[in-house]
Protein backbone atom coordinates (compact mmCIF):
# COMPACT_ATOMS: atom_id res chain seq x y z
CA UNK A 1 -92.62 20.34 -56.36
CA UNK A 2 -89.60 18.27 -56.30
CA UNK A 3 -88.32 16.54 -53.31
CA UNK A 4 -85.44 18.33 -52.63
CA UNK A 5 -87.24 21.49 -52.80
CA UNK A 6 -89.55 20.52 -50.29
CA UNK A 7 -86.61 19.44 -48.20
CA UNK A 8 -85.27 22.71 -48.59
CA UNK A 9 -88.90 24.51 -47.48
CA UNK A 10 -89.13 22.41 -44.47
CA UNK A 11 -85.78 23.12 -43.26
CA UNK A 12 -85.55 26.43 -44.05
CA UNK A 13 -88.99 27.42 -42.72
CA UNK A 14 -87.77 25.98 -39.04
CA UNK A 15 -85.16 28.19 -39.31
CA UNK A 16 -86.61 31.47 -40.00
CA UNK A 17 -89.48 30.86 -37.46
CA UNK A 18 -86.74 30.44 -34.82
CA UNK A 19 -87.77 26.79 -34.24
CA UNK A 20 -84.10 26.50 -34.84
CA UNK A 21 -82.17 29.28 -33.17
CA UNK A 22 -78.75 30.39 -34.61
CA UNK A 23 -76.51 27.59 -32.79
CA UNK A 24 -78.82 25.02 -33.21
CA UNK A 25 -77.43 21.63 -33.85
CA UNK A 26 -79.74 19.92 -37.09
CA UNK A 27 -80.22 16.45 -36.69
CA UNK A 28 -77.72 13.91 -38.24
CA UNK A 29 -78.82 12.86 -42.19
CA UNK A 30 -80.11 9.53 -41.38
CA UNK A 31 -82.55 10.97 -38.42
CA UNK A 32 -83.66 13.78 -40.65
CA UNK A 33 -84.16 11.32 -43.40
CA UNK A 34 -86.21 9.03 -41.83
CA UNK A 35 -88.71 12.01 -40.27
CA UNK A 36 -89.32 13.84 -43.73
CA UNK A 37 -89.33 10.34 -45.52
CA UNK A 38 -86.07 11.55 -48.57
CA UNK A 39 -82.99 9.83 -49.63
CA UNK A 40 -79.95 11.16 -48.37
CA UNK A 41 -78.73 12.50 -51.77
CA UNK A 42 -81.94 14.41 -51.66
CA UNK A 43 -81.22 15.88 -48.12
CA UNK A 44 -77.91 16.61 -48.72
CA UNK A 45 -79.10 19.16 -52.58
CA UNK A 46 -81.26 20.90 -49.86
CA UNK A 47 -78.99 20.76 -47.04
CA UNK A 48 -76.32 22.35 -49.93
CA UNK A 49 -78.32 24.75 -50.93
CA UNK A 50 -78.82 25.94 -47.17
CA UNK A 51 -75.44 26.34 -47.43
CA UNK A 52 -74.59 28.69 -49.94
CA UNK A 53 -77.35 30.55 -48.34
CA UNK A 54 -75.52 31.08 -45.30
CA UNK A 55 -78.25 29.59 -43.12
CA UNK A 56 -76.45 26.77 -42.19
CA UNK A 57 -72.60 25.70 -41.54
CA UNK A 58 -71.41 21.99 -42.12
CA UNK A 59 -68.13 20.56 -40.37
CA UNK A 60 -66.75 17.40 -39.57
CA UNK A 61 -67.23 16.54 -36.73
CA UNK A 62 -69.14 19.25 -35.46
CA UNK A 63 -72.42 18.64 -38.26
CA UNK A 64 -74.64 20.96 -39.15
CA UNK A 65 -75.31 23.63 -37.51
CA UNK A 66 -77.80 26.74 -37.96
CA UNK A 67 -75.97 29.81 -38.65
CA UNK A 68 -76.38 33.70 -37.08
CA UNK A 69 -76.41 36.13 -39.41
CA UNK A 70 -72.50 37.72 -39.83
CA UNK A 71 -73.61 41.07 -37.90
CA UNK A 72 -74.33 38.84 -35.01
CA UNK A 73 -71.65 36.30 -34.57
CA UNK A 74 -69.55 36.22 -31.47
CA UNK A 75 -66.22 36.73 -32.69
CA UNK A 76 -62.40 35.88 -31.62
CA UNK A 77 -59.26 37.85 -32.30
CA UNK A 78 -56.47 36.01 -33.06
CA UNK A 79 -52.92 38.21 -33.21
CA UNK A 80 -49.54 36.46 -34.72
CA UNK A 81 -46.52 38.08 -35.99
CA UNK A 82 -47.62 37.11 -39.56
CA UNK A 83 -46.94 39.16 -42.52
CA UNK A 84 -47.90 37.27 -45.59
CA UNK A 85 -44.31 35.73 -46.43
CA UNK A 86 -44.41 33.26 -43.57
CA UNK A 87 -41.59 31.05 -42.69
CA UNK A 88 -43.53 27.14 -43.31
CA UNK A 89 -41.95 26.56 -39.84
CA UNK A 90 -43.71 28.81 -38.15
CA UNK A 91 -46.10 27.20 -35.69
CA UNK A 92 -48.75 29.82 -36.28
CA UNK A 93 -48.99 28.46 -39.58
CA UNK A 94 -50.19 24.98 -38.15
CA UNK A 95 -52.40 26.45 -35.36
CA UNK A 96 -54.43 28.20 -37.40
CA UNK A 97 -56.36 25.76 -39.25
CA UNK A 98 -57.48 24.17 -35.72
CA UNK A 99 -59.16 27.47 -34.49
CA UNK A 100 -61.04 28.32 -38.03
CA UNK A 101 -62.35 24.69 -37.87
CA UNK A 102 -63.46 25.02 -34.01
CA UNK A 103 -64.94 28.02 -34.77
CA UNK A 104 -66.73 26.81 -37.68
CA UNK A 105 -68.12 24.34 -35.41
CA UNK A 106 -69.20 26.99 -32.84
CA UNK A 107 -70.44 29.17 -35.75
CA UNK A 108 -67.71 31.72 -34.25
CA UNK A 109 -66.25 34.07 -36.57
CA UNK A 110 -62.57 34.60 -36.38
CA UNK A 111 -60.63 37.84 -37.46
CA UNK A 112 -56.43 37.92 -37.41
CA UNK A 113 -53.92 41.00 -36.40
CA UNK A 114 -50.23 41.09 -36.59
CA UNK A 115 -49.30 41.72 -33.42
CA UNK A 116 -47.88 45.54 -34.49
CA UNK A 117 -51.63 46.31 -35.21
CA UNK A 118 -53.39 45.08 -31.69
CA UNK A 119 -55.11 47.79 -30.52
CA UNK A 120 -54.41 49.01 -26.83
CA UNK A 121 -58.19 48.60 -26.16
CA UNK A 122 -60.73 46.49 -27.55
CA UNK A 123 -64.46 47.20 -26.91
CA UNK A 124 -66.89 45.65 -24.41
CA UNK A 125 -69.71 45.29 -26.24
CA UNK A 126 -70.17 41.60 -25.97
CA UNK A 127 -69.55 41.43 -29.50
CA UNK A 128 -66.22 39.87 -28.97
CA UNK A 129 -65.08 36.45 -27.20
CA UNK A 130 -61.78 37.18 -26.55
CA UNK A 131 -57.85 36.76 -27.98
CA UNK A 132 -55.83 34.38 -28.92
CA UNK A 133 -52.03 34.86 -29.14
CA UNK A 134 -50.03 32.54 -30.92
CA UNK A 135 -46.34 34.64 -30.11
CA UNK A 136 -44.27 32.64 -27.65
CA UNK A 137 -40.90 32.59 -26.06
CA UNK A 138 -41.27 35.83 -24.35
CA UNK A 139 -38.76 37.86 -22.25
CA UNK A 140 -41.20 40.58 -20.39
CA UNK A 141 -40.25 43.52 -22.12
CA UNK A 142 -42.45 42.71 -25.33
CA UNK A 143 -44.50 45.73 -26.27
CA UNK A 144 -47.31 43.04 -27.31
CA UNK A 145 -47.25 41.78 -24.05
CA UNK A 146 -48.04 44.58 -22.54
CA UNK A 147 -51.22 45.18 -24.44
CA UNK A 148 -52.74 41.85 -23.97
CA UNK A 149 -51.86 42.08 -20.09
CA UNK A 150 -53.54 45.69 -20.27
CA UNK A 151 -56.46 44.08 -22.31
CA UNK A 152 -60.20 43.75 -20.43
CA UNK A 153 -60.94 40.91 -22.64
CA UNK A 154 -59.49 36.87 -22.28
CA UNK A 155 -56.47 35.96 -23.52
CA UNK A 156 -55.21 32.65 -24.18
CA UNK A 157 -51.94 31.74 -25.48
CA UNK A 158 -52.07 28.99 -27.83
CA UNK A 159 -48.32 28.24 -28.05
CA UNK A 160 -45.77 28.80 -25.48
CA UNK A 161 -42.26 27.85 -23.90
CA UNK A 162 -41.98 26.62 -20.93
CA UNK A 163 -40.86 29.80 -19.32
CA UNK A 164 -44.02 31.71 -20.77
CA UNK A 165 -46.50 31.57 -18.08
CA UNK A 166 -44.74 32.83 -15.44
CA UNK A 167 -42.93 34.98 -17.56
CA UNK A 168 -46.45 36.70 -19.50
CA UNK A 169 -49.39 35.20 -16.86
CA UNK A 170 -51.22 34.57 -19.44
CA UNK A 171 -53.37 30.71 -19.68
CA UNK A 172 -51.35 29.23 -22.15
CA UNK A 173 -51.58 26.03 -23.66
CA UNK A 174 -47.97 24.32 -24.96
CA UNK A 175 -46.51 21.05 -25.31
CA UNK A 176 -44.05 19.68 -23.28
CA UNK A 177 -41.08 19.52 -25.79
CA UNK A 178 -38.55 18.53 -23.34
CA UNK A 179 -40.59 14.81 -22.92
CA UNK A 180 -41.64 15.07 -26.64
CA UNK A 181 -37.65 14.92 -27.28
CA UNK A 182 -37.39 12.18 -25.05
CA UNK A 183 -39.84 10.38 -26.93
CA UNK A 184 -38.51 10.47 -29.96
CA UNK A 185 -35.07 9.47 -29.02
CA UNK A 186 -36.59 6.92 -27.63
CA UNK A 187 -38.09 5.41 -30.79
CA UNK A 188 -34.84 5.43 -32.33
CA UNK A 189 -33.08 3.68 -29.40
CA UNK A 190 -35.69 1.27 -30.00
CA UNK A 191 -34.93 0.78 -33.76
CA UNK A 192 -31.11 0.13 -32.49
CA UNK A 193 -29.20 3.18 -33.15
CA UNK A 194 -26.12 3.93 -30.70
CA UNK A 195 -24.50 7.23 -32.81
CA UNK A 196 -26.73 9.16 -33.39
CA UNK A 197 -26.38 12.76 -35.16
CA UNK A 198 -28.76 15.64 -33.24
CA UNK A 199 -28.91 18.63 -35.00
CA UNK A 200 -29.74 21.42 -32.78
CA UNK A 201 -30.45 25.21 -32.51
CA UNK A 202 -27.98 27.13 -30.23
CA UNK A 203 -27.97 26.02 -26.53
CA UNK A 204 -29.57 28.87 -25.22
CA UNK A 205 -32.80 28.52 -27.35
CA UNK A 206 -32.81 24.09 -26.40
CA UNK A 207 -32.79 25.53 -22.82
CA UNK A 208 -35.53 28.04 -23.71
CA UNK A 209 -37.52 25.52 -25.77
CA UNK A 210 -37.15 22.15 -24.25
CA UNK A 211 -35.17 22.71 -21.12
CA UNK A 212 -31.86 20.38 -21.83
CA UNK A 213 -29.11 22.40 -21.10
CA UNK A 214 -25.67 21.76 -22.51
CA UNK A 215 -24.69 20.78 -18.75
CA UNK A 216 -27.87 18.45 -18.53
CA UNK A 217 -27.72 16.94 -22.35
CA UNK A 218 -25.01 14.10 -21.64
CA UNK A 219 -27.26 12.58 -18.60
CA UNK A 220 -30.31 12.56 -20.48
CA UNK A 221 -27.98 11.11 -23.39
CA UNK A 222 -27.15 8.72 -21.15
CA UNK A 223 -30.64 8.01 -19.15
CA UNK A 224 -31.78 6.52 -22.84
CA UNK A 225 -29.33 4.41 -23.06
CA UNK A 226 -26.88 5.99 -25.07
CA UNK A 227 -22.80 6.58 -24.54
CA UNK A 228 -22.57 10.32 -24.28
CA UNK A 229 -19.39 9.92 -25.62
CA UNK A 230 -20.03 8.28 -28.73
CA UNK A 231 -22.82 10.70 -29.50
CA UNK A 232 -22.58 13.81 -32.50
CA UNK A 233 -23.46 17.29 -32.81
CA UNK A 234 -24.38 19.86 -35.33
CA UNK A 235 -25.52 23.33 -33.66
CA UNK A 236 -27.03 25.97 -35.42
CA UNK A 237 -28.12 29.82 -35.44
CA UNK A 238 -30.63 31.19 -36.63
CA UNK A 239 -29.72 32.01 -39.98
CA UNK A 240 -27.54 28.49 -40.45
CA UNK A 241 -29.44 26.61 -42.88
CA UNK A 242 -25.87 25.40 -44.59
CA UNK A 243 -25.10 22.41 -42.48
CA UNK A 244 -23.80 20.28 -45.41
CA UNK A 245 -20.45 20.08 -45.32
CA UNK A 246 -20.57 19.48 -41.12
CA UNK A 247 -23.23 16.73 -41.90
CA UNK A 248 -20.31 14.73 -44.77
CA UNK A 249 -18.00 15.35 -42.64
CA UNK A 250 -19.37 12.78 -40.11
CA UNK A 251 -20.77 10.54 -42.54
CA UNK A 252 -17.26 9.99 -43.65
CA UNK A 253 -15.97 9.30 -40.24
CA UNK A 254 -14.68 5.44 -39.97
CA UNK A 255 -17.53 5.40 -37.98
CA UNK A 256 -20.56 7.62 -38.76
CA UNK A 257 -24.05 7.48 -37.14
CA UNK A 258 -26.68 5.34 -37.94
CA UNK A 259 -29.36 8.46 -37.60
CA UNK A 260 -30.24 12.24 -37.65
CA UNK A 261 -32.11 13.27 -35.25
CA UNK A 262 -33.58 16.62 -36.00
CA UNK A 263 -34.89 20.14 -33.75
CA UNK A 264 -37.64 20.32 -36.32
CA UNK A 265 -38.69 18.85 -39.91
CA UNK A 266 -37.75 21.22 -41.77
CA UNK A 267 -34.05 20.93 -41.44
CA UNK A 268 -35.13 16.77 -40.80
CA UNK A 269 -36.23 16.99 -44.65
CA UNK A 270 -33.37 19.17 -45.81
CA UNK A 271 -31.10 16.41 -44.27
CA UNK A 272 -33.42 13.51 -46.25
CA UNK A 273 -32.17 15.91 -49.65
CA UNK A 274 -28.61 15.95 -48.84
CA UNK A 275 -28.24 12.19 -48.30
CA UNK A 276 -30.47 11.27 -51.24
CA UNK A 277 -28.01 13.94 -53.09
CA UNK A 278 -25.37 11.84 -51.69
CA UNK A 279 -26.66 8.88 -52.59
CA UNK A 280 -27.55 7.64 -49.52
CA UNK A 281 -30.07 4.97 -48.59
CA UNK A 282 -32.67 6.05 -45.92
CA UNK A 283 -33.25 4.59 -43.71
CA UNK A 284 -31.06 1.40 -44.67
CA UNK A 285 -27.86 2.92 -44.32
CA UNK A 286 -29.11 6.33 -42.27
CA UNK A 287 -32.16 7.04 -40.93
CA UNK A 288 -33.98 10.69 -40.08
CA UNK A 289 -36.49 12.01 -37.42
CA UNK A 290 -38.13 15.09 -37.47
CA UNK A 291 -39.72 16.82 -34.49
CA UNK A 292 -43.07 19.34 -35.06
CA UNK A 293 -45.10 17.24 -37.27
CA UNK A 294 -44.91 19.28 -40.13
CA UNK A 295 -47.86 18.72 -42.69
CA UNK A 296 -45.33 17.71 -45.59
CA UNK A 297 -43.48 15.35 -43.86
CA UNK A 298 -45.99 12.40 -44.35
CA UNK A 299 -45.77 13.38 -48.30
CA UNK A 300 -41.88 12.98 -48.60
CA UNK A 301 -40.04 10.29 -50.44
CA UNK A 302 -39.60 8.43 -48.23
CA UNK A 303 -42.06 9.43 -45.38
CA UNK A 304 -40.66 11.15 -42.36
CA UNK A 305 -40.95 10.13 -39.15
CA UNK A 306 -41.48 12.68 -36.74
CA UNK A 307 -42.92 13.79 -32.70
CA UNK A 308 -46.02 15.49 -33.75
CA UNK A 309 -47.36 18.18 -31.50
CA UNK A 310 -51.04 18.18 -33.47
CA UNK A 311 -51.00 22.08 -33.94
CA UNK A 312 -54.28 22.06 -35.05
CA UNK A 313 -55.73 20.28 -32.38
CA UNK A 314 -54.29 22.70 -30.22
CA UNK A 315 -55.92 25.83 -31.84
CA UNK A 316 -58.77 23.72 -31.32
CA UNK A 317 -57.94 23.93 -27.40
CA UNK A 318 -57.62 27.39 -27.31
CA UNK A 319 -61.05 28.18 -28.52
CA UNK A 320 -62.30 26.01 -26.00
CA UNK A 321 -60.23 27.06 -23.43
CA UNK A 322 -61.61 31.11 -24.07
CA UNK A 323 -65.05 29.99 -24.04
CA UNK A 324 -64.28 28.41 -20.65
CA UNK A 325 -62.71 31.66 -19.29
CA UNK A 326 -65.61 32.59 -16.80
CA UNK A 327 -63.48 29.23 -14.72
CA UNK A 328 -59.96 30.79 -14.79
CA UNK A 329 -60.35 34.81 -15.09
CA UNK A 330 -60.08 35.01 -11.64
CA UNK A 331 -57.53 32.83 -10.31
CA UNK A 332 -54.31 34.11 -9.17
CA UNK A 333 -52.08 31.63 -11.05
CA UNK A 334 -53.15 31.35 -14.47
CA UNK A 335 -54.25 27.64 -15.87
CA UNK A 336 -51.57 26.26 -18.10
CA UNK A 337 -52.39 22.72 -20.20
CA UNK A 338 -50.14 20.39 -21.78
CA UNK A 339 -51.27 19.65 -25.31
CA UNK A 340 -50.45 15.81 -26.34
CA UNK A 341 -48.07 14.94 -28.48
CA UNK A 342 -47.97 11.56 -30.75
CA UNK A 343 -44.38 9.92 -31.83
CA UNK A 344 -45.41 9.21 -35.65
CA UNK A 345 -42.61 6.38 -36.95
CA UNK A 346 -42.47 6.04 -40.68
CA UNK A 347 -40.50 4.80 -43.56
CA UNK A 348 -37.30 7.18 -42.93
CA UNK A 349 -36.43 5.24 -39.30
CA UNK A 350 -38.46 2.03 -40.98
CA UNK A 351 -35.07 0.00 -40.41
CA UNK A 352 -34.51 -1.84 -37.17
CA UNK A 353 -30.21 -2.31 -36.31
CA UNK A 354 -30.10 -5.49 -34.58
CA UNK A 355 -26.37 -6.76 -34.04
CA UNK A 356 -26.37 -10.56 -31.68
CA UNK A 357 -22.17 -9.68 -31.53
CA UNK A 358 -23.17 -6.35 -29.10
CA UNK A 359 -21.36 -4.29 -31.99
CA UNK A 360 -22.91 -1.64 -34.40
CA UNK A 361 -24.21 -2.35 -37.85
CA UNK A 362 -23.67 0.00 -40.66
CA UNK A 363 -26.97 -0.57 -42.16
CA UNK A 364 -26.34 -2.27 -45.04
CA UNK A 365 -28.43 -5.44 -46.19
């Protein structure tokens, strides 16, 4: 008998004794091959072949862990807006990826609805977990609201505003984008830029999304060291995704900023074509920040720099936080946590303005 099929006996035989019940975490390769005496290559054919048996489950970092068979795994809904022609903004998008690999972990099955298709009732049969929403930036009247308020089950709202909790009293987790703003304007005051270009949405959705009003903009403007005055501003709807001749128009001022500052990275990269179409030099003569940490942005020419939320991480919190939901059901005021954020600085902001006179550069070398 070869090795590796021994390897494969051993294991599997603890397995379908019930020495190692479904959940079961296997010992890490180098413990398991020191006790049956195999190479690792060897382990890992039999530890393979476990796998495509569907006995076991392998993640990083969660290991290997012993699988339940599919008609007994504790499950999770998970309910987005998602249709199959998703806009690559969409947060859901990034989210996603964190729950299937926490779950994977958990050997937790995961199953998604659009939120058109949640049922008004779910059954108690213990068969289920809970749900996960991942719609935000609610008003009350939502139809979908309404059913996961109605709903006997935990819910957990992976992505929210800052208005949402009070507003749905649901747990939510969301990040604080109003200091995650403030971070990244930060990082560019630190590189030396004094005019800076912020593309926004329309005030009512910056209030809605990171609480700076169009009142309460200049002092925070100011607070980080900036001349309100001095400052630029492209606003956009919904549907505006034609800022280009707004965006020349101020890069042929006498005086033009030194930086975009972006609401997200998508319209951060869409600004990195334009000035590369315009022959441009980022971030010598104009540099770009994004804000999201879209997945893409690292791969750009040249790399963006950007306030990541970690999306993934967060679906990852969610999970946890609706296995934990025997500690919150109960409490009056639902639990809301602040996912971290990390200020990522790459080669499109890679350009420190430094000026001994006290006057503005123009970025070139």
């Amino acid at each position: 008998m070869l090795k590796r099929e021994y390897v494969y006996n051993e294991l599997a035989g603890r397995i379908r004794s019930g020495e190692w019940p479904p959940g079961h975490k296997i010992p890490a390769e180098p413990v398991l091959c020191r006790k049956l005496g195999v190479a690792r290559v060897t382990l890992r054919a039999a530890l393979e072949k476990l796998t495509c048996e569907g006995l076991v489950t392998r993640s990083r970092p969660g290991g290997t862990v012993v699988a339940a068979p599919e008609a007994e795994k504790l499950k999770l809904l998970v309910v987005s807006a998602m249709h199959g022609d998703e806009d690559l903004s969409a947060p859901a998008l990034y989210i996603m990826p964190g729950i299937e690999r926490r779950c994977l972990e958990l050997n937790l099955s995961v199953e998604y609805l659009t939120s058109a298709f949640l049922p008004e009732h779910l059954p108690e049969d213990g068969s289920c977990l809970g749900v996960i929403n991942l719609m935000a930036n609610f008003n009350g009247d939502e139809p979908l609201l309404r059913k996961l308020r109605n709903l006997t089950l935990p819910v957990v709202c992976a992505h929210g505003f800052p208005r949402d909790p009070a507003v749905t009293g649901l747990p939510t987790i969301r990040t604080d984008f109003h200091a995650a703003f403030e971070a990244g304007l930060a990082h560019l005051v630190r590189m030396g830029h004094r005019k800076i270009c912020f593309l926004f949405r329309e005030w009512d959705m910056v209030e809605r999304r990171m609480c700076i009003t169009e009142r309460s903009f200049p002092g925070l403007l100011k607070e980080s060291g900036l001349d309100p005055a001095r400052q630029e501003l492209i606003q956009l709807d919904s549907n505006d995704e034609d800022f280009s001749a707004r965006l020349k128009t101020l890069l042929d001022a006498p005086e033009p900023p030194t930086a975009v500052y972006a609401y997200s990275d998508y319209f951060a990269l869409r600004c990195c074509e334009l000035l590369k179409a315009w022959r441009l030099r980022i971030p010598e003569q104009i540099a770009v920040m994004g804000f999201s940490g879209y997945i893409a942005a690292a791969l750009q020419s040249p790399p963006l720099s950007t306030v990541d939320f970690g999306y993934a991480r967060t679906g990852a919190m969610a999970v946890d936080m609706l296995r934990r939901s025997s500690e919150w059901r109960n409490l009056k005021k639902p639990p809301v946590i602040l996912a971290p954020f990390d200020v990522i600085p790459r080669k499109s902001t890679d350009f420190c303005r430094m000026d001994f006179s006290g006057k503005q550069r123009n970025g070139q070398k």
